[in-house]
Each structure stands twice: as structure tokens, then as C-alpha cells.
C-alpha atoms as a PDB file:
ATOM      1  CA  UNK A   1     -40.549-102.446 -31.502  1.00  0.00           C
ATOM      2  CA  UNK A   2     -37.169-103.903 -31.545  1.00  0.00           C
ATOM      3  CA  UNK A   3     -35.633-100.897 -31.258  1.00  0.00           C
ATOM      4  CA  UNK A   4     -37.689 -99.374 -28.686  1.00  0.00           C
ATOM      5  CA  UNK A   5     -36.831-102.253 -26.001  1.00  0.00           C
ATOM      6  CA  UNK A   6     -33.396-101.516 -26.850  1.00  0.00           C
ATOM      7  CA  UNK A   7     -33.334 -98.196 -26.650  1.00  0.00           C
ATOM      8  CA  UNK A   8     -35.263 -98.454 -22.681  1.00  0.00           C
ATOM      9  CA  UNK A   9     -33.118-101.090 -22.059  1.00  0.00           C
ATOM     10  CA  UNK A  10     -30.107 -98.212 -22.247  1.00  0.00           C
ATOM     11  CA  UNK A  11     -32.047 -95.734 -20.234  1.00  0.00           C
ATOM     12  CA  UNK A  12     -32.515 -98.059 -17.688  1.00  0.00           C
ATOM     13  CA  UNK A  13     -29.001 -99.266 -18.070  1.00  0.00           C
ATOM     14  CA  UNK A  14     -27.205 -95.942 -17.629  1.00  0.00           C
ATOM     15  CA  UNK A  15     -29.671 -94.854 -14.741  1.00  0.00           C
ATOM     16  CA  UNK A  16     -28.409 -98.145 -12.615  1.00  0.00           C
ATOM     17  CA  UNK A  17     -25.067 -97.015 -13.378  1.00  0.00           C
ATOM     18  CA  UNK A  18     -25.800 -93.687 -11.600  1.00  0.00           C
ATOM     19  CA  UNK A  19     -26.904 -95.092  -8.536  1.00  0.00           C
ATOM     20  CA  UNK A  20     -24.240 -97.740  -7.955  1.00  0.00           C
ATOM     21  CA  UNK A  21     -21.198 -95.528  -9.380  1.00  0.00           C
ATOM     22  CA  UNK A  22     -22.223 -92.066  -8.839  1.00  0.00           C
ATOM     23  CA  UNK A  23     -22.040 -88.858 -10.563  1.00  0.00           C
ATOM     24  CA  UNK A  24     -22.606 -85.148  -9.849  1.00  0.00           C
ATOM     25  CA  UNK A  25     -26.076 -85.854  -9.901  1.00  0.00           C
ATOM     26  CA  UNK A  26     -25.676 -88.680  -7.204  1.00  0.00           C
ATOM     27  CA  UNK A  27     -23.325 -88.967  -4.336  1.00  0.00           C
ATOM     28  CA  UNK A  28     -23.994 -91.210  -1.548  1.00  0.00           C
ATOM     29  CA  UNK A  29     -25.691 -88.020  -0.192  1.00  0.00           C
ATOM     30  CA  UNK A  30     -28.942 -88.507  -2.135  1.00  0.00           C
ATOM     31  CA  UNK A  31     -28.982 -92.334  -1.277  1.00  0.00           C
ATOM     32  CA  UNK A  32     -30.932 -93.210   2.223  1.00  0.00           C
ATOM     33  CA  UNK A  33     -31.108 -91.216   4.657  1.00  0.00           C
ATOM     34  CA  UNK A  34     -32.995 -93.283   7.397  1.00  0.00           C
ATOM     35  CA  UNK A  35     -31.256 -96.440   9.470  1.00  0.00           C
ATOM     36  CA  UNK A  36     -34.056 -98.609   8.476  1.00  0.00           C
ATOM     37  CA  UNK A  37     -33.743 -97.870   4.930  1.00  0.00           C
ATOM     38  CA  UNK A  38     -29.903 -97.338   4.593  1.00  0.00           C
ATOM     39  CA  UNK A  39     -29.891-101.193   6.058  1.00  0.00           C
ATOM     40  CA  UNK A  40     -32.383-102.253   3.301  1.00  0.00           C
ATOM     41  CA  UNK A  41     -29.877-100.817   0.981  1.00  0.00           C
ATOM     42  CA  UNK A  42     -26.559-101.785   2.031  1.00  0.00           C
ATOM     43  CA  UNK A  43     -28.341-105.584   2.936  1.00  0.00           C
ATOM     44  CA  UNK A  44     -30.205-105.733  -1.139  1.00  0.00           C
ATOM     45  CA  UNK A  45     -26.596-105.224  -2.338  1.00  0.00           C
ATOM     46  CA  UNK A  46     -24.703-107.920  -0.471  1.00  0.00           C
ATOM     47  CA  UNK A  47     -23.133-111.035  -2.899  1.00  0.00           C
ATOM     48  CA  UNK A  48     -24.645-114.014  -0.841  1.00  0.00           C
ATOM     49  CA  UNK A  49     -23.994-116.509  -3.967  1.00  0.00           C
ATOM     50  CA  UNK A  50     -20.161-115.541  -4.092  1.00  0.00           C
ATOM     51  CA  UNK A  51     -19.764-117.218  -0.829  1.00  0.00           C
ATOM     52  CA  UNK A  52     -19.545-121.356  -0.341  1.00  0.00           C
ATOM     53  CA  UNK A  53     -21.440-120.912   2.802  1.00  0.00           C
ATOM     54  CA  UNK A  54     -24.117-118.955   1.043  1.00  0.00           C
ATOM     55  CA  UNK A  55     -24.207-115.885   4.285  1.00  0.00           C
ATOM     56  CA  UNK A  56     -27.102-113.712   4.664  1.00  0.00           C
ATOM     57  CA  UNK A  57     -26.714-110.122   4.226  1.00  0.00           C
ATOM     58  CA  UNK A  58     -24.303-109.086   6.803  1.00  0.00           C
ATOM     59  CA  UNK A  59     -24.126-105.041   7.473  1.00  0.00           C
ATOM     60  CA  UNK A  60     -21.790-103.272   9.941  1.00  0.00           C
ATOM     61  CA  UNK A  61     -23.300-101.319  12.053  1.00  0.00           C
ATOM     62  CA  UNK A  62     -21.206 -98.340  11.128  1.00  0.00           C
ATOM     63  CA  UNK A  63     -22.060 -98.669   7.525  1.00  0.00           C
ATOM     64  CA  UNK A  64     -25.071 -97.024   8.155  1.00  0.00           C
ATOM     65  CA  UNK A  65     -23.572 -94.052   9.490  1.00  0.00           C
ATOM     66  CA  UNK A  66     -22.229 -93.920   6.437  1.00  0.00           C
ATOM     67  CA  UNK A  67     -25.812 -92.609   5.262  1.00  0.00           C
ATOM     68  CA  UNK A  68     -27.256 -90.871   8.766  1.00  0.00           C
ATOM     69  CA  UNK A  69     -25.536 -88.326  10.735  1.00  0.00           C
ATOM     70  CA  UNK A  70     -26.951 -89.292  14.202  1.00  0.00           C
ATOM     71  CA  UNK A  71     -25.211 -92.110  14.871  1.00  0.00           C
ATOM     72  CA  UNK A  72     -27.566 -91.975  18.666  1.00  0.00           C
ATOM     73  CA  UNK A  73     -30.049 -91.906  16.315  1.00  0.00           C
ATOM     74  CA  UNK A  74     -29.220 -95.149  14.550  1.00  0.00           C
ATOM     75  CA  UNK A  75     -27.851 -97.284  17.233  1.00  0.00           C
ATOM     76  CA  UNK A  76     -31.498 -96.099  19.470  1.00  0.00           C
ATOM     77  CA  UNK A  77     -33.496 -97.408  15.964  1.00  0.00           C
ATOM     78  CA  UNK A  78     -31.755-100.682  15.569  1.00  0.00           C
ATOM     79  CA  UNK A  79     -32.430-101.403  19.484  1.00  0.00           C
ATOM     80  CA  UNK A  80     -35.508-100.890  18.937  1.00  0.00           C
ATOM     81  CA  UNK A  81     -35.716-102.756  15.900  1.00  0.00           C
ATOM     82  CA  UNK A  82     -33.627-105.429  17.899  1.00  0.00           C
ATOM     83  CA  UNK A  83     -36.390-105.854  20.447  1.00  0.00           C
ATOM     84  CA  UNK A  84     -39.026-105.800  17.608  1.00  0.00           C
ATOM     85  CA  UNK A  85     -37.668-109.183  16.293  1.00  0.00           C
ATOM     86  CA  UNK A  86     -37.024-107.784  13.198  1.00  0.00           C
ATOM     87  CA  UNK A  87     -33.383-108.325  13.175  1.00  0.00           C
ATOM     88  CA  UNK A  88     -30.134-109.154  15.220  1.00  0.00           C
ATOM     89  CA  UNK A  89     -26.969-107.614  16.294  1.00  0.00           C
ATOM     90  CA  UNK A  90     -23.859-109.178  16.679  1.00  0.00           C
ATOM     91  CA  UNK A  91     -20.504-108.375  17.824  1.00  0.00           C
ATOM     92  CA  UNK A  92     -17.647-108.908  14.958  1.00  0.00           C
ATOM     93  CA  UNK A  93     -13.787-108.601  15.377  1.00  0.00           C
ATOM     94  CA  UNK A  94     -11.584-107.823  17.997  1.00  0.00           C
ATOM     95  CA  UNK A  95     -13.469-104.945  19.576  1.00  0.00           C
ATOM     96  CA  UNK A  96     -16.449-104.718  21.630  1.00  0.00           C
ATOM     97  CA  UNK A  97     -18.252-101.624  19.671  1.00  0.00           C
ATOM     98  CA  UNK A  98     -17.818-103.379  16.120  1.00  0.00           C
ATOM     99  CA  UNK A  99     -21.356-104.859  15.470  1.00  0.00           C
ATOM    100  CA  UNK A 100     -22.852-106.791  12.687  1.00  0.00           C
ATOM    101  CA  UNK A 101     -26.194-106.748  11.714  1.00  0.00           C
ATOM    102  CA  UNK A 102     -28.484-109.714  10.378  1.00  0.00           C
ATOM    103  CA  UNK A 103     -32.186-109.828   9.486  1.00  0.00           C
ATOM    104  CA  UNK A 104     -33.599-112.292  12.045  1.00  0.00           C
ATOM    105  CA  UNK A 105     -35.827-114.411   9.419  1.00  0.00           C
ATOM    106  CA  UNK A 106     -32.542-114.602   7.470  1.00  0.00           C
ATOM    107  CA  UNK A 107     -30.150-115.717  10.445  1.00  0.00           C
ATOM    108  CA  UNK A 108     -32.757-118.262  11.571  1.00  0.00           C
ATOM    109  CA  UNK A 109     -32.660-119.742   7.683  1.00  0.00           C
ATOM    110  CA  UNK A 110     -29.188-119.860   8.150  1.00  0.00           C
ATOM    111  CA  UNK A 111     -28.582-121.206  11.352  1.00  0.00           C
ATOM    112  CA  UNK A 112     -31.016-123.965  10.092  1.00  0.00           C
ATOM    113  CA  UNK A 113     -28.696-124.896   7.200  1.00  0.00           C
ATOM    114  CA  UNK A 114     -25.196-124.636   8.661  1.00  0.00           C
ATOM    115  CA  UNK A 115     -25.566-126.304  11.966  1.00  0.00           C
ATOM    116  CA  UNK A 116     -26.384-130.216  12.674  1.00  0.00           C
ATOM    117  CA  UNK A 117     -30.159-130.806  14.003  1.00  0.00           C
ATOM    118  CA  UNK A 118     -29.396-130.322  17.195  1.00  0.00           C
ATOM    119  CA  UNK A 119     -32.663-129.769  19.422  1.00  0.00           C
ATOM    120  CA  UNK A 120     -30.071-127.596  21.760  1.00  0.00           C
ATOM    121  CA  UNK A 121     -30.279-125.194  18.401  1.00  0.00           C
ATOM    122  CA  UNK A 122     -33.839-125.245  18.153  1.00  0.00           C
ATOM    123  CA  UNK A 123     -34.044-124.517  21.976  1.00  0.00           C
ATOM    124  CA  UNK A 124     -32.061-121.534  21.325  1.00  0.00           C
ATOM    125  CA  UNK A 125     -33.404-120.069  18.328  1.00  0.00           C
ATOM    126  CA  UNK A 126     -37.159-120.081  19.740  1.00  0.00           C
ATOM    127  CA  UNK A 127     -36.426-119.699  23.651  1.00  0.00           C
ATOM    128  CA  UNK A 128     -33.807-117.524  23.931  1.00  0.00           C
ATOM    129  CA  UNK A 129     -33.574-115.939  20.297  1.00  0.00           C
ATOM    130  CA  UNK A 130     -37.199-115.197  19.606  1.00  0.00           C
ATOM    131  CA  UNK A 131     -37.626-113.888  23.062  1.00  0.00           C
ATOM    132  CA  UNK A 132     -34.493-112.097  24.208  1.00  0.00           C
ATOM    133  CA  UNK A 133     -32.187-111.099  21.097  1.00  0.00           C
ATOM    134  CA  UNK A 134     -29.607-109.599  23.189  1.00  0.00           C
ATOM    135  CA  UNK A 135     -26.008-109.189  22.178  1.00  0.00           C
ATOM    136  CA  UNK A 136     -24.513-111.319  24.924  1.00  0.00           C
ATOM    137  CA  UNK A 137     -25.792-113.701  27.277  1.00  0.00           C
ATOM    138  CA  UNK A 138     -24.871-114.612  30.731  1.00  0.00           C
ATOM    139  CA  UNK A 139     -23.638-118.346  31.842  1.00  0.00           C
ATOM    140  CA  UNK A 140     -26.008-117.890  34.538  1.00  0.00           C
ATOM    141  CA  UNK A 141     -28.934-117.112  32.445  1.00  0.00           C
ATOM    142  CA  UNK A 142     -28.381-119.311  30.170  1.00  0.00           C
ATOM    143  CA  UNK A 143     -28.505-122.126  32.964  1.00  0.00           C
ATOM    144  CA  UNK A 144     -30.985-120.468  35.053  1.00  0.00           C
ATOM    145  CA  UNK A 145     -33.661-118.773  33.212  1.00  0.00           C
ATOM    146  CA  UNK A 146     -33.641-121.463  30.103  1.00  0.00           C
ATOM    147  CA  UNK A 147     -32.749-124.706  31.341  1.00  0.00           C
ATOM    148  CA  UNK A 148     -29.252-125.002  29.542  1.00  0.00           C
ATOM    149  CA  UNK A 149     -26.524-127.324  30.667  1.00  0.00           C
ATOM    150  CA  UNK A 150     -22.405-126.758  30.054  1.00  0.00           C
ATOM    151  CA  UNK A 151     -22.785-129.453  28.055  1.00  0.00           C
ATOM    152  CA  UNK A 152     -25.434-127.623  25.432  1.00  0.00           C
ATOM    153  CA  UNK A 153     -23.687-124.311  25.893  1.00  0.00           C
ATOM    154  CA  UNK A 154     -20.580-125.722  24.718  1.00  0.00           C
ATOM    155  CA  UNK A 155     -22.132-127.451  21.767  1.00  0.00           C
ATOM    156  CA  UNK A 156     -23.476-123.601  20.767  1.00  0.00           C
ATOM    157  CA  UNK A 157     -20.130-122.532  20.841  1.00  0.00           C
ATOM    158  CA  UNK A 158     -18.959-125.323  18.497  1.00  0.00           C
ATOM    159  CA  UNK A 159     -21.474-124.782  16.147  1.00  0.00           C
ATOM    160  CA  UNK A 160     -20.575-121.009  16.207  1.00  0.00           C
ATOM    161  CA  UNK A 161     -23.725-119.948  17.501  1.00  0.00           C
ATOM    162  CA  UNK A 162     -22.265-118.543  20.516  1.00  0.00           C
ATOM    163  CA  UNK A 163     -18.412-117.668  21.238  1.00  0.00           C
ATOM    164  CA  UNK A 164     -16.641-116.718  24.092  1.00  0.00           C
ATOM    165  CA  UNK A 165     -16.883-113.715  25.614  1.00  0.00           C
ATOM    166  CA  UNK A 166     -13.603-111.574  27.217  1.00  0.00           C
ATOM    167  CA  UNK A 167     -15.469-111.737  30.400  1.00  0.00           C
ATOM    168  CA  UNK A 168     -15.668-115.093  32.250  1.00  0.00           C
ATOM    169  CA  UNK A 169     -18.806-116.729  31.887  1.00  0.00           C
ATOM    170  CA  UNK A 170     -20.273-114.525  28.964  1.00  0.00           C
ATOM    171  CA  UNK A 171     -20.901-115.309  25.123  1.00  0.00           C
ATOM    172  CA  UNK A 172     -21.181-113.033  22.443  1.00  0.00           C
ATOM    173  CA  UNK A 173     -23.935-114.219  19.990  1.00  0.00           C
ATOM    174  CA  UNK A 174     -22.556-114.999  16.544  1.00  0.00           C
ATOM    175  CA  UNK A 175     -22.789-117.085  13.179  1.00  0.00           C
ATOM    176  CA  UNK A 176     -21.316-120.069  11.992  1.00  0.00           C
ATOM    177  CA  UNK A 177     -18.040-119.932   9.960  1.00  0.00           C
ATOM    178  CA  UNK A 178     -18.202-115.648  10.736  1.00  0.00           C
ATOM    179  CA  UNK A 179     -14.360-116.532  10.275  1.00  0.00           C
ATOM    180  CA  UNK A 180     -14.701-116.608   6.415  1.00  0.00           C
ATOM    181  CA  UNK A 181     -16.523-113.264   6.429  1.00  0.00           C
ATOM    182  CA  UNK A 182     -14.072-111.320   8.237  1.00  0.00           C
ATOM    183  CA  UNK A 183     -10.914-112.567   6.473  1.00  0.00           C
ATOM    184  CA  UNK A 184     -12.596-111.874   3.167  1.00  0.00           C
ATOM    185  CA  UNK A 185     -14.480-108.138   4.771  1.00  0.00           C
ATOM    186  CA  UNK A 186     -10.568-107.645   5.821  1.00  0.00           C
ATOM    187  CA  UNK A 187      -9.052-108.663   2.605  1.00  0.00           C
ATOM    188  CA  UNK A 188     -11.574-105.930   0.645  1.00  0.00           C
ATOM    189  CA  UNK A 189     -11.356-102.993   3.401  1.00  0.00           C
ATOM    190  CA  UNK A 190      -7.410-103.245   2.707  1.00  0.00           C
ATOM    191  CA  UNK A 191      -7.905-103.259  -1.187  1.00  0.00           C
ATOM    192  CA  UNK A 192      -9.825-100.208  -1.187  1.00  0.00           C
ATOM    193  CA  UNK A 193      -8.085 -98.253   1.372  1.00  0.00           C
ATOM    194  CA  UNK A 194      -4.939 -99.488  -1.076  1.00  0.00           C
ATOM    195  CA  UNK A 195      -6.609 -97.371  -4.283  1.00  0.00           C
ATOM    196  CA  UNK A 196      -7.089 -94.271  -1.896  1.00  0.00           C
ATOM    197  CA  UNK A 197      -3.236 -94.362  -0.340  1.00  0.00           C
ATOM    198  CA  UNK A 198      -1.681 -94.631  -3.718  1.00  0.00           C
ATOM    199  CA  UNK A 199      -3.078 -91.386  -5.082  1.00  0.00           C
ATOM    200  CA  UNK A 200      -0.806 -88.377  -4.640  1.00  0.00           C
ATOM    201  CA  UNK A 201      -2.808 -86.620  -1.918  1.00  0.00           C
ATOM    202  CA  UNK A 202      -4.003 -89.456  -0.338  1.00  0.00           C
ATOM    203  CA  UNK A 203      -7.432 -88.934  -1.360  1.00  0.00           C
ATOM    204  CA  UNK A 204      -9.997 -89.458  -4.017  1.00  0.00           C
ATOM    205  CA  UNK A 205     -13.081 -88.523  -5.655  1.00  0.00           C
ATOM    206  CA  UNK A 206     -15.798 -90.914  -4.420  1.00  0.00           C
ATOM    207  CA  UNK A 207     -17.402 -91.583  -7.899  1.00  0.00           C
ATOM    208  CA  UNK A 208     -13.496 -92.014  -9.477  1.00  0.00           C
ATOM    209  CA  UNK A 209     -13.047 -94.884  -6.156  1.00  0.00           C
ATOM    210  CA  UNK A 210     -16.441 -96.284  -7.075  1.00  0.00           C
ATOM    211  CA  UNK A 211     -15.184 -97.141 -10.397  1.00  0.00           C
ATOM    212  CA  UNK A 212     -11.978 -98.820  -9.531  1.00  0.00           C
ATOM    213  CA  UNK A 213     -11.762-102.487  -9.735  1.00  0.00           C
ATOM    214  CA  UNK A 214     -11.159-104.780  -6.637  1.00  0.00           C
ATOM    215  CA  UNK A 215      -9.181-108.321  -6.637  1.00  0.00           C
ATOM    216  CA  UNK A 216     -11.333-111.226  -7.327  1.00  0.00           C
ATOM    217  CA  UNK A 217     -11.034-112.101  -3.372  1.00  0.00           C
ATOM    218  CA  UNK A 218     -12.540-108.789  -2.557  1.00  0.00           C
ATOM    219  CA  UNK A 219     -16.267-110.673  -3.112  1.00  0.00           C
ATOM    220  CA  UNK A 220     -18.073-108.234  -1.027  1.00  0.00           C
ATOM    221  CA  UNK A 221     -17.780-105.100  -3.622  1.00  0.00           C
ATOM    222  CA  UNK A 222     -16.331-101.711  -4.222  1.00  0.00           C
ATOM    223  CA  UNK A 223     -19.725-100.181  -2.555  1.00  0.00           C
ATOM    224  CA  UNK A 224     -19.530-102.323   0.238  1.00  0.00           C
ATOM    225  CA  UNK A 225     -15.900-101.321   1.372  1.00  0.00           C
ATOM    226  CA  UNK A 226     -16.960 -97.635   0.473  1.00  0.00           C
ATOM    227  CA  UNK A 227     -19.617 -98.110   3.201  1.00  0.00           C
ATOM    228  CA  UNK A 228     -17.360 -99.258   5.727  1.00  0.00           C
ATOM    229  CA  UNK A 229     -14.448 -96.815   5.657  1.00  0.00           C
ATOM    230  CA  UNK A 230     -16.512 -93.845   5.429  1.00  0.00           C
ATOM    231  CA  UNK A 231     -18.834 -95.111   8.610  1.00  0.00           C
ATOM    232  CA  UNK A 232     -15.530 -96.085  10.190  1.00  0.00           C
ATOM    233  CA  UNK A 233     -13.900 -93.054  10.142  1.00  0.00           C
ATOM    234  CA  UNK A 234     -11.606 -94.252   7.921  1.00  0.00           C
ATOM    235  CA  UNK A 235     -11.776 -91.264   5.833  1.00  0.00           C
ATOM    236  CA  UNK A 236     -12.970 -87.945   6.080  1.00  0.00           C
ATOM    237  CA  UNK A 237     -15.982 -87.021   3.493  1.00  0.00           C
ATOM    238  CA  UNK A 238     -15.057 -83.561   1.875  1.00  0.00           C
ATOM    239  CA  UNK A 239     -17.921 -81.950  -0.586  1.00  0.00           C
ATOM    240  CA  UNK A 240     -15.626 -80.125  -3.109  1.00  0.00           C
ATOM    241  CA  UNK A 241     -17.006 -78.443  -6.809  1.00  0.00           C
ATOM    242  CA  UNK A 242     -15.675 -81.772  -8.456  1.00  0.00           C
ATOM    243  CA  UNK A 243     -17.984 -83.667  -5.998  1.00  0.00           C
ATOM    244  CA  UNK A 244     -17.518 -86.091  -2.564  1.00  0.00           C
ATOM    245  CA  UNK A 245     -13.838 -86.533  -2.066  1.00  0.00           C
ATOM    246  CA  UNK A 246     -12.776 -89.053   0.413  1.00  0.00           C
ATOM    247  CA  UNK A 247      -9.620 -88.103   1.916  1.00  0.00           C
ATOM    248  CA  UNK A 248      -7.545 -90.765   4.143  1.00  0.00           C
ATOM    249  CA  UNK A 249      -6.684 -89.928   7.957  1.00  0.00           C
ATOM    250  CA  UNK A 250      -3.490 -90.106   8.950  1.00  0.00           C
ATOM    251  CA  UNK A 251      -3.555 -93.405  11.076  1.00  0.00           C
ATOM    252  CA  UNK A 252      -4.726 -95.340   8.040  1.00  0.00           C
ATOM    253  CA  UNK A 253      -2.032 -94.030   5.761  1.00  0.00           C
ATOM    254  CA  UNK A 254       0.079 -97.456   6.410  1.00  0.00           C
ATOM    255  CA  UNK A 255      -1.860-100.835   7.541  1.00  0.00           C
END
């Protein structure tokens, strides 16, 4: 009996192995191939207990196009998914296109345990939030249409609920302490893009990358950064006899 457990315990073993690393038999080709399901996948994977702040499964937008081809496809689902209630989109970094993506339930959890009681909060999260989760709100809106003063917008700024917007009189919805995520989503995406620049070619086999080991800062995950540069354009994905090879483009040959 003893033996038996063991030996399913292997089987199962070496068939999680294939899934997260990757062999012939399984590229990130025969892994999901639907938004709603690539962003079940990439969110089941992502290491909220390495983080003091405890985040929710964050996914970048573009890490889904990682998995679907139609990127009109997937931005059109998650809008729609968006106005559903079923989750929220965020911008993240410098530019205006970058997006992160939250499950709502899970954003409201952590909204409630990273900001103050604050019934300016709680006025957001179920007037403005539940009803209208756009991607940016309007000064004027805010004031107008929901009965917020400067004096409450401001304290959704400082709580990190809000931030400002590059346009006068607009925020950008966001999360508390999103700081920590990107320098440690930065940190990673330079580690891995490291392993692919120091091979002769400047490329890689994608189940030889998924194998290679990360600094102990990178706590988001070899899979994760995989994600990321190939839905970034990062690197180009090349089917070759030896399997997916992931080749760098030029621009991204020096940070």
C-alpha cells in the first residue's frame, strides 16, 4: 500500500513538472487558450505569501497575450468582464497602455486591509467601484455625480487608491503600496531577460529558460516573467524541431 502511494505520488509529481517547466509534450502552446482562462492561470500561480503586504493576484494585461493571439479579442473580453464586476483594470508604470488586472472580490479584500477605515473608502468601493469600474475617473465626476470633496479625493490618493493622472484633474485607479510590486515585477523582468542575453545567440529554448533559477528578490517566478516578455514583445516566439525558442529583439539586447 505503501508503495503504491509512493509510486502515484511520482506520477503526479513528474506530471506537475510538465506543466510548470515544459517539455516537447507541453509548450505554453497547449496551456489556455481563452482570456478568461489564461487569467485564471497566470492569477492561481501568483506568490501572494512572498510579499509583506500580502497582494492579490496581479496579471498584466499583456500576459495574456502571451496565451491568445487576438489581442482585440482579449482586451474586448476583459471590458466586458470589467463591466460585469468580475474584475478590475488598472493602469501600472509609466505608460498609459500598460494595465494590470485584479479580481474585484480580491481588490475589495485588499483595499479593506491596507487602508485606514475611512468611510471616504467605503464610499468609493460601493458607489463608484461597484457601479462604474472604469480605469480613470474625472475630478468632475467624482465631485459631481458622487458627492466627493478635494478633501476625500485627496485622502484616496494617499491611501493609494487613486493617483494622479498626466492630465489635470484625472486619476488613474490603483492599489496601495503598487510601488513594491513594480520594483520587485522590474527587478524579475530584468533577471530573466539577463539568462536570455547571455546565451550566444541571444536566445533560448523556452523549457531550458523555464528551468533556470531567478535571485531570491525575483519573488514573482520564472513563469511569471516568461509571461510578461513574451506578451510584451520582448521576444519573438520561434517553434523550431527542439521546441519554443524565445529569441530576444534587438532593443532589449542592453537595459
Amino acid at each position: 500500500m505503501i508503495r503504491k502511494r509512493s509510486l502515484m505520488s511520482d506520477i503526479c509529481e513528474n506530471k506537475r513538472r510538465k506543466l510548470i517547466c515544459g517539455d516537447s509534450e507541453s509548450s505554453i502552446d497547449a496551456l489556455p487558450s481563452d482570456t478568461k482562462s489564461a487569467l485564471s492561470y497566470i492569477a492561481s500561480s501568483f506568490p501572494t505569501e512572498k510579499f509583506t503586504n500580502k497582494f492579490p493576484p496581479i496579471v498584466l494585461r499583456h500576459q495574456i497575450y502571451a496565451f491568445v493571439k487576438c489581442r482585440t479579442d482579449v482586451d474586448k473580453e476583459l471590458n466586458e468582464l470589467k463591466n460585469q464586476g468580475e474584475l478590475i483594470l488598472f493602469r501600472i508604470g509609466e505608460r498609459n497602455n500598460q494595465l494590470a488586472i485584479i479580481y474585484t472580490n480580491d481588490y475589495t479584500q485588499y483595499i479593506d486591509r491596507s487602508c485606514r477605515k475611512s468611510p471616504v473608502i467605503e464610499n468609493f468601493l460601493k458607489k463608484v467601484l461597484a457601479v462604474c469600474p472604469n480605469i480613470k475617473y474625472s475630478n468632475t465626476v467624482l465631485r459631481t455625480d458622487y458627492g466627493f470633496c478635494e478633501e476625500d479625493i485627496a485622502e484616496l490618493i494617499q491611501q493609494g487608491v487613486l493617483t494622479l493622472g498626466q492630465d489635470v484633474g484625472w486619476y488613474w485607479l490603483s492599489i496601495p503600496r503598487v510601488g513594491e510590486f513594480m520594483k520587485t515585477f522590474l527587478y524579475g523582468r530584468r533577471a530573466i531577460l539577463q539568462h536570455v542575453r547571455r546565451t550566444k545567440y541571444k536566445e533560448i529554448l523556452l523549457n531550458e529558460l523555464q528551468q533556470r533559477k531567478l535571485p531570491k528578490k525575483a519573488l514573482l517566478g520564472v513563469s511569471y516573467h516568461i509571461y510578461d516578455i513574451i506578451g510584451s514583445d520582448a521576444v519573438n516566439k520561434i517553434e523550431t524541431s527542439s521546441g519554443v525558442m524565445l529569441r530576444l529583439l534587438t532593443e532589449h539586447i542592453r537595459i
